[in-house]
N, C-alpha and C. Protein backbone atom coordinates (compact mmCIF):
# COMPACT_ATOMS: atom_id res chain seq x y z
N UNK A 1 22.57 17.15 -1.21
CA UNK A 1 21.36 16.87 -1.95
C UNK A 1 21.63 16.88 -3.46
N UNK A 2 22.41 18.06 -4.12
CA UNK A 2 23.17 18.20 -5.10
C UNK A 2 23.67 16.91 -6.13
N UNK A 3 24.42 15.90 -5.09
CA UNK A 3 25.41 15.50 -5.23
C UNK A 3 24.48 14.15 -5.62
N UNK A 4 23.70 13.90 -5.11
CA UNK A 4 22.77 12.52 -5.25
C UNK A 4 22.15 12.21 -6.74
N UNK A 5 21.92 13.26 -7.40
CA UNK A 5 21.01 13.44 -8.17
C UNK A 5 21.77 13.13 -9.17
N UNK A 6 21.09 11.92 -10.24
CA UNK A 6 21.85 11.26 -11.72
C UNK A 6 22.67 11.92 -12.52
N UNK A 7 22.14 13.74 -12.66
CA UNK A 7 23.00 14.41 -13.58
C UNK A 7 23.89 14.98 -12.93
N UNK A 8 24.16 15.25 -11.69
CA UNK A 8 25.66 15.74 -10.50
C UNK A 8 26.03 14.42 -10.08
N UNK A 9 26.14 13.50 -9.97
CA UNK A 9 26.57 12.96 -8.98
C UNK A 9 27.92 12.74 -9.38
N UNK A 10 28.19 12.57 -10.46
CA UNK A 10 29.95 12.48 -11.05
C UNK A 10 30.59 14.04 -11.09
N UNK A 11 30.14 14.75 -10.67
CA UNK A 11 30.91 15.98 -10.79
C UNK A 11 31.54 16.05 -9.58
N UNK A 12 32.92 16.74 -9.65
CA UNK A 12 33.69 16.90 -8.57
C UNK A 12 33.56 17.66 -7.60
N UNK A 13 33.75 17.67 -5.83
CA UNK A 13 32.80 18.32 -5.10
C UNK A 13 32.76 19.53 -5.33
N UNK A 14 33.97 20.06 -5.55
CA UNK A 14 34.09 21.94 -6.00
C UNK A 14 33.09 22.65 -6.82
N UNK A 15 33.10 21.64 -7.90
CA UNK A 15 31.94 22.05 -9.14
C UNK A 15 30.47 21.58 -8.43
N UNK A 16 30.29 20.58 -7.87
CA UNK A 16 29.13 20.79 -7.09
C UNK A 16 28.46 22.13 -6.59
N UNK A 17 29.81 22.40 -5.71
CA UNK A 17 29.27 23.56 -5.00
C UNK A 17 29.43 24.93 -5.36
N UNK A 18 29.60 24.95 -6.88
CA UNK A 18 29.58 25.74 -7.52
C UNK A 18 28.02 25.96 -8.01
N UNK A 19 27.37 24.96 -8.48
CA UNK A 19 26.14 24.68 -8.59
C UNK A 19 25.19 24.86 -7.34
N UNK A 20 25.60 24.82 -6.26
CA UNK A 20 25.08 24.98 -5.08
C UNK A 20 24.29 26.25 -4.79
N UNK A 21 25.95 27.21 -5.23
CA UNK A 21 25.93 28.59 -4.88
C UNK A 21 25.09 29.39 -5.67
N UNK A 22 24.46 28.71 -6.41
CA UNK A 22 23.57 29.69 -7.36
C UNK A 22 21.97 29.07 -7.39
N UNK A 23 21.65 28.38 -6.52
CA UNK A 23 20.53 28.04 -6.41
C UNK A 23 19.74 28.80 -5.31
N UNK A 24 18.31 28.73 -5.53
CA UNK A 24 17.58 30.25 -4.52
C UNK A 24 16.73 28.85 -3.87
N UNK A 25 16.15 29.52 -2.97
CA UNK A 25 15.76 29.15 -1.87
C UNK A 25 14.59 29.98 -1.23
N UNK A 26 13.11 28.95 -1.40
CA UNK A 26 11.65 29.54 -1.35
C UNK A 26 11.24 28.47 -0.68
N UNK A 27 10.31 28.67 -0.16
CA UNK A 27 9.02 27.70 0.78
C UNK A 27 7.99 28.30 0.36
N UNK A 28 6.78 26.87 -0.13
CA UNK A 28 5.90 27.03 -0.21
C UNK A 28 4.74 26.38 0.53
N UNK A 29 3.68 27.20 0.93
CA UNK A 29 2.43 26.56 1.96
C UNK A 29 1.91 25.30 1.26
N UNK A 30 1.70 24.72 2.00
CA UNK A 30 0.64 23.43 1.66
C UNK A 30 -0.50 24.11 0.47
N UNK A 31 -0.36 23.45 -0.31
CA UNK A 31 -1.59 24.05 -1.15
C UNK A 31 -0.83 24.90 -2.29
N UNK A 32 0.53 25.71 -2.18
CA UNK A 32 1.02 26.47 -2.86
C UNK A 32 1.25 25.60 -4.32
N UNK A 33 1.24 26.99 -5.26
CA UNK A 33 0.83 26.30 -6.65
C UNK A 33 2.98 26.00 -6.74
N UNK A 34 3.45 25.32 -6.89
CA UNK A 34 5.14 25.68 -7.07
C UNK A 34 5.47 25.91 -8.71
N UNK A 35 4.87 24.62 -9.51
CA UNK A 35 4.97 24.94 -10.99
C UNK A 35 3.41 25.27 -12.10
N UNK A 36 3.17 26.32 -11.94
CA UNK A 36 2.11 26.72 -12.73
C UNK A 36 1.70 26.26 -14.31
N UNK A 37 0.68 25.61 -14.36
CA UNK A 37 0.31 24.84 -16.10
C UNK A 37 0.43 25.55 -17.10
N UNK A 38 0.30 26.84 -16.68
CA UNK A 38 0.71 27.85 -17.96
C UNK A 38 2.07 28.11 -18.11
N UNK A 39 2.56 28.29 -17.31
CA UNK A 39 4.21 28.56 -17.10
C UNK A 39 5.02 27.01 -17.67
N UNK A 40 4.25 26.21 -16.94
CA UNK A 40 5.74 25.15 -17.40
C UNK A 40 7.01 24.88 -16.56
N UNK A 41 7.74 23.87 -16.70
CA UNK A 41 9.13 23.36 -15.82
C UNK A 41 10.09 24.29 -16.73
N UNK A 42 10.51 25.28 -15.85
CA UNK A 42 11.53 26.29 -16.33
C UNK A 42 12.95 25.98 -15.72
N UNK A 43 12.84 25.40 -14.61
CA UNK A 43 13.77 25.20 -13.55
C UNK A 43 14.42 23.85 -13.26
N UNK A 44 15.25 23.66 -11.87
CA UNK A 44 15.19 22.59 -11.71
C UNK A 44 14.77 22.60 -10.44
N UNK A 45 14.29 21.85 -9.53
CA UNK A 45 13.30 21.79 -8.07
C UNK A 45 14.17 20.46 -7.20
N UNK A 46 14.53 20.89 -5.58
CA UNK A 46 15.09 20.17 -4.80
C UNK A 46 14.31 20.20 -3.90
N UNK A 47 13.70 19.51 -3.18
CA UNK A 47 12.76 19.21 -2.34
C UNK A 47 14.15 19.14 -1.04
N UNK A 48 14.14 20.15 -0.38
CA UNK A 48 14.74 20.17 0.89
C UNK A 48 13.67 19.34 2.37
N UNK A 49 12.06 19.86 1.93
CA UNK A 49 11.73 19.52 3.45
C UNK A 49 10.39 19.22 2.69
N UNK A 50 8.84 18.54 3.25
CA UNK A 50 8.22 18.21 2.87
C UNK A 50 7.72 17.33 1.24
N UNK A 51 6.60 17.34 1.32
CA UNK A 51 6.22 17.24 -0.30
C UNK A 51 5.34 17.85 -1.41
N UNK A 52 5.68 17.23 -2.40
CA UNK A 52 5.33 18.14 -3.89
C UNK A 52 4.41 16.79 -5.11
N UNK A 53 3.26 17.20 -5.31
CA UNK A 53 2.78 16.07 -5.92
C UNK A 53 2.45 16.95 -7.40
N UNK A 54 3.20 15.96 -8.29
CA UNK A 54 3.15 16.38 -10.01
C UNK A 54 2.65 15.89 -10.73
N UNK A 55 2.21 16.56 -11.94
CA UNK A 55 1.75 16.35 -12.59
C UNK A 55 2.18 16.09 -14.03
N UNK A 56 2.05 15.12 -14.46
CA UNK A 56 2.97 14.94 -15.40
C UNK A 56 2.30 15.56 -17.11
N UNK A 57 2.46 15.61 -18.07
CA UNK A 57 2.08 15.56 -19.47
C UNK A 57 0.90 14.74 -19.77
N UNK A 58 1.08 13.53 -19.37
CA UNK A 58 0.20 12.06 -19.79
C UNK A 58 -1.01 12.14 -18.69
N UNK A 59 -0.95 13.07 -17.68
CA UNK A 59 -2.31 12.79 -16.60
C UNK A 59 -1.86 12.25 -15.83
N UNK A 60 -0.86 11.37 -15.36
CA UNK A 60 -0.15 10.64 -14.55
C UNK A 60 -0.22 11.83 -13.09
N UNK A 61 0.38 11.59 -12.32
CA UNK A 61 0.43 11.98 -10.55
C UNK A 61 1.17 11.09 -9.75
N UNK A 62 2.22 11.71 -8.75
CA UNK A 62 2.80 11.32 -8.15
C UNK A 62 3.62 11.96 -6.98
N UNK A 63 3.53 11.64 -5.89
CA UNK A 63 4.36 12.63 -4.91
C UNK A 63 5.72 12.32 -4.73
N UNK A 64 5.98 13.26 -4.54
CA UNK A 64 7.46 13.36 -4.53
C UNK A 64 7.82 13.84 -2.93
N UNK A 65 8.71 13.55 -2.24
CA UNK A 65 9.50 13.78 -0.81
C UNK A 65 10.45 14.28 -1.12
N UNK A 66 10.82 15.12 0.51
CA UNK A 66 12.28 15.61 0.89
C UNK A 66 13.43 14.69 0.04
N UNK A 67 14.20 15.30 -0.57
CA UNK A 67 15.19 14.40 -1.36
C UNK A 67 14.85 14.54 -2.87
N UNK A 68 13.60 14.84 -2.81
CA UNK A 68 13.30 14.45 -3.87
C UNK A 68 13.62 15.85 -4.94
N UNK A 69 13.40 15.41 -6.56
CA UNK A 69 14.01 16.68 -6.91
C UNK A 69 13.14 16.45 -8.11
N UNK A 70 12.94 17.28 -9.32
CA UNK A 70 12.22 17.57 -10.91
C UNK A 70 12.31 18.65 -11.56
N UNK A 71 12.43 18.29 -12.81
CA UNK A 71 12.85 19.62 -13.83
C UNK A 71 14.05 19.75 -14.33
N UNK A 72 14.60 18.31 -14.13
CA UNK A 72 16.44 18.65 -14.88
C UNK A 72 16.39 18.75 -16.46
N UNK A 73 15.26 18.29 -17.14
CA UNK A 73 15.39 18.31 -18.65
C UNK A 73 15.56 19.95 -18.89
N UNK A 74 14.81 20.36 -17.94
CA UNK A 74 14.22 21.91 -17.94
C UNK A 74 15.65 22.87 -18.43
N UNK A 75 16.88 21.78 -17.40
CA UNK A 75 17.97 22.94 -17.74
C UNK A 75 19.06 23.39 -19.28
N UNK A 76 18.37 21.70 -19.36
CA UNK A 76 19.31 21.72 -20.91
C UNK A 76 18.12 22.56 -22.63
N UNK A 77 16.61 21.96 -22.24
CA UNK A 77 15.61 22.58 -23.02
C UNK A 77 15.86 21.83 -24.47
N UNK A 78 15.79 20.50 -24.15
CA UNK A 78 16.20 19.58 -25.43
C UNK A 78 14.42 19.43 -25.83
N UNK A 79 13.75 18.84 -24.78
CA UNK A 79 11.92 18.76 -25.16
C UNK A 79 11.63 19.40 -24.44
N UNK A 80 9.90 19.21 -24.83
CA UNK A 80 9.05 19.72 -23.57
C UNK A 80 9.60 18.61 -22.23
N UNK A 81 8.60 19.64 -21.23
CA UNK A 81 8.72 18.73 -19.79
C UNK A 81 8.08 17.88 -19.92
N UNK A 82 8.02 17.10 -19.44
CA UNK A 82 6.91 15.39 -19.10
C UNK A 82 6.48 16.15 -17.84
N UNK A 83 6.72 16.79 -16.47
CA UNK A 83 6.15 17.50 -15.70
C UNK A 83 5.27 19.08 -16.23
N UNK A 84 3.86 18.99 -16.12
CA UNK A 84 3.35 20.47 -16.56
C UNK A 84 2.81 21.16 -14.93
N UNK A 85 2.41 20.52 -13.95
CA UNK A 85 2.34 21.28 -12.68
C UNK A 85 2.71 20.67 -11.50
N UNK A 86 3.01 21.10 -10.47
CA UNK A 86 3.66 20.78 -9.57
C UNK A 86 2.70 22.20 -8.21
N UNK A 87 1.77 21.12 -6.73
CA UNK A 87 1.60 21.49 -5.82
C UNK A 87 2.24 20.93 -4.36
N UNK A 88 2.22 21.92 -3.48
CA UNK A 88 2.63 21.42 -2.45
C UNK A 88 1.79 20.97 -1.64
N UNK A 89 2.38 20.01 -1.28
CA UNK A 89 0.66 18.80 -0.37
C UNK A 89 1.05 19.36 1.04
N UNK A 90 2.18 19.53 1.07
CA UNK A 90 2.51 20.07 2.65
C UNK A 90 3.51 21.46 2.88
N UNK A 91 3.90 21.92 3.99
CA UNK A 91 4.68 23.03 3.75
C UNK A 91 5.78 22.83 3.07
N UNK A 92 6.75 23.15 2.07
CA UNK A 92 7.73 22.61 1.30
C UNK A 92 9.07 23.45 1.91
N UNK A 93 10.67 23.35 1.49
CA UNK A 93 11.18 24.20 1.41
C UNK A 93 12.00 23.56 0.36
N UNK A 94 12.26 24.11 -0.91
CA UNK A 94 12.86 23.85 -2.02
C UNK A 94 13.84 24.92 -2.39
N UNK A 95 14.93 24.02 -2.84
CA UNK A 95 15.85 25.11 -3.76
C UNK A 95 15.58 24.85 -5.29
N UNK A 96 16.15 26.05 -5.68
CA UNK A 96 15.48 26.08 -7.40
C UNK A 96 16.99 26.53 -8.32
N UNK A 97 17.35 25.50 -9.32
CA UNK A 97 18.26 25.71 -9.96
C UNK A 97 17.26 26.58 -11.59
N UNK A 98 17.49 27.89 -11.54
CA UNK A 98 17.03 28.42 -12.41
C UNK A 98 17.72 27.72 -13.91
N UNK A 99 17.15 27.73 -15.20
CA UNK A 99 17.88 27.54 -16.09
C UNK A 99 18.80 29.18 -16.45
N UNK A 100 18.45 29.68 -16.57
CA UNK A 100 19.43 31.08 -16.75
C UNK A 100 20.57 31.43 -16.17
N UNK A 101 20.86 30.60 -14.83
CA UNK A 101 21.51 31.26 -13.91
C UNK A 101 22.61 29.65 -14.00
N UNK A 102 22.21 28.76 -14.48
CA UNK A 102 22.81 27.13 -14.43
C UNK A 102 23.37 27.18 -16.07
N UNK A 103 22.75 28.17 -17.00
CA UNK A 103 23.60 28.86 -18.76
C UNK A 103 24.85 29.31 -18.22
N UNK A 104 24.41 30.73 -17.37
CA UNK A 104 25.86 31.42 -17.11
C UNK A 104 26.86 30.72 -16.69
N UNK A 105 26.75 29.67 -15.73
CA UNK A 105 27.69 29.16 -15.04
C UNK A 105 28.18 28.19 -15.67
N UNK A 106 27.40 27.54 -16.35
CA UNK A 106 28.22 26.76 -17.45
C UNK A 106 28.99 27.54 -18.43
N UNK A 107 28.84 28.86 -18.77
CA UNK A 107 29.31 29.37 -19.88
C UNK A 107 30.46 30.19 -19.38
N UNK A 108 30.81 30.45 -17.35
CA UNK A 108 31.96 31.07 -17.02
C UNK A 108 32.39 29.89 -16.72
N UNK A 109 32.27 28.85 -16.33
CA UNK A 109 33.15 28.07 -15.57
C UNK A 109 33.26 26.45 -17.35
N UNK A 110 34.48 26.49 -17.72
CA UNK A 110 34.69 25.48 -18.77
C UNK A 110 34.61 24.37 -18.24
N UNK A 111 34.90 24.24 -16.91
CA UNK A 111 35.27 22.84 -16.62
C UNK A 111 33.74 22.22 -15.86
N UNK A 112 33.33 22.97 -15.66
CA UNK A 112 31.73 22.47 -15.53
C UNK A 112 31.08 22.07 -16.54
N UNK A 113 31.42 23.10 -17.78
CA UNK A 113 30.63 22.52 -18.76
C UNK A 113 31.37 21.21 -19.40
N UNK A 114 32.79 21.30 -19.21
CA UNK A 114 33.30 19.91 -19.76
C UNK A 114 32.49 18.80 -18.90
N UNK A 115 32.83 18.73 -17.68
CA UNK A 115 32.32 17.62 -16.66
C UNK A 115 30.77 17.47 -17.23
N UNK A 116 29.95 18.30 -17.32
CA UNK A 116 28.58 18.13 -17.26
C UNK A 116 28.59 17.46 -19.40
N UNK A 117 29.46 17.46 -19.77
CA UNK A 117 29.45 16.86 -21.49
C UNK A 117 29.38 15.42 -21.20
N UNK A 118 30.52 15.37 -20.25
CA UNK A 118 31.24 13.79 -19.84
C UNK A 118 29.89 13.31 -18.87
N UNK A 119 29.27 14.18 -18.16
CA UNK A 119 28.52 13.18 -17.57
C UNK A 119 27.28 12.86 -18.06
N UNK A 120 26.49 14.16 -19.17
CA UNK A 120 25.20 13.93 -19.20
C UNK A 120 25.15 12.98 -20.39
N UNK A 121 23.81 12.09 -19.92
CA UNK A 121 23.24 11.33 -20.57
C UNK A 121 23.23 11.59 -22.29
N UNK A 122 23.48 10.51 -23.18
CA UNK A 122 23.20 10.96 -24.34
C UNK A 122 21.83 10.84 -25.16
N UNK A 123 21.24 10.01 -24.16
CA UNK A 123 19.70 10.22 -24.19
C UNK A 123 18.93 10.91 -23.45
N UNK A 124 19.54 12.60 -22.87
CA UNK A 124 18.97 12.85 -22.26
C UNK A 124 17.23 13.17 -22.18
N UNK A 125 16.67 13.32 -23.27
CA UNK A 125 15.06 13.50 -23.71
C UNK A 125 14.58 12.51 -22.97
N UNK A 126 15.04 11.08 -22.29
CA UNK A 126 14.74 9.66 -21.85
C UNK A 126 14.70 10.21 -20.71
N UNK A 127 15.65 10.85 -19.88
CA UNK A 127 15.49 11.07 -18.61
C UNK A 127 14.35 11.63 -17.73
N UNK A 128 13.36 10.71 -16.81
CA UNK A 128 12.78 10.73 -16.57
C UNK A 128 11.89 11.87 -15.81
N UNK A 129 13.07 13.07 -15.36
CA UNK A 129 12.40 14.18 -15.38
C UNK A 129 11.79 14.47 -13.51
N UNK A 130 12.12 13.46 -13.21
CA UNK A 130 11.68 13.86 -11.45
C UNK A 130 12.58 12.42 -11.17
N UNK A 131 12.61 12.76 -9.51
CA UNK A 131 12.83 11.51 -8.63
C UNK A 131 11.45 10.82 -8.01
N UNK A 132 10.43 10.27 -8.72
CA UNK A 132 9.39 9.66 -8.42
C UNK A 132 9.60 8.54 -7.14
N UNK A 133 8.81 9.13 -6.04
CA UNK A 133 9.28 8.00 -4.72
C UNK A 133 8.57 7.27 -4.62
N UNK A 134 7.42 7.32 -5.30
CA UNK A 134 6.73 5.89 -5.42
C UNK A 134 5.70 5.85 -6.43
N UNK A 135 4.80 4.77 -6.39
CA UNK A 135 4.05 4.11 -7.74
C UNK A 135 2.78 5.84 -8.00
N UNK A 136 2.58 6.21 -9.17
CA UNK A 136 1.76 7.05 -9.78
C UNK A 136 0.58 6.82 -8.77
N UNK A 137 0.26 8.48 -8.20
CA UNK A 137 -1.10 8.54 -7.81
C UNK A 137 -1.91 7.82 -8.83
N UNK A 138 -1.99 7.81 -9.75
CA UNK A 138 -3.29 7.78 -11.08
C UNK A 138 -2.74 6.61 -11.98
């Protein structure tokens, strides 16, 4: 799932699953709040099983599916999010790349952080911030 996503997908499988190993793992009920409007996209979000419909900055809405993932700006903290809440329309099971825990590991492992120089976007603020699976609820 890792491996799909625009900002991993050039990293080598090792360092993948280096990234792997530090991601947590929660389910939330249908209805569960996952990213709170006061709180904010702190994280990054992998949609393992069901779906998650967001909310973007602009009022926009859109669901997102299994596969689906949001919150990568979250890890670098260049802007705000373009995502401010995020519910689950159905039972979810998501992994969550904390930003704190995705610092350290860039900051023990060099060659992650080299790979992740070489791969990330230099516009990353542009990056769209979810895997949107289809046209805006709204």
């Amino acid at each position: 799932m890792v491996a799909r996503v625009p900002l991993f997908e050039k990293l080598k499988a090792g360092t993948i699953a280096k990234v792997m190993a530090v991601l947590k793992a929660q389910t939330f009920p249908a209805g569960g709040i996952v990213v709170a409007e006061e709180d904010g996209v702190r994280s990054m979000y992998f949609i393992a099983s069901g779906e998650i419909e967001v909310t973007y900055r602009d009022g926009r809405q859109t669901i997102l599916l299994d596969g689906g993932y949001f919150g990568e700006r979250a890890l670098f903290g260049t802007s705000p999010p373009q995502i401010v809440h995020a519910v689950a329309v159905t039972k979810c099971d998501v992994l969550i790349l904390e930003r704190h825990d995705f610092d350290r590991l860039r900051e023990r492992d060099k060659e992650l952080e080299a790979e992740m120089r070489r791969t990330l976007p230099d516009d990353i603020d542009r990056v769209p911030d979810s895997s949107a699976a289809g046209p805006p609820l709204t």
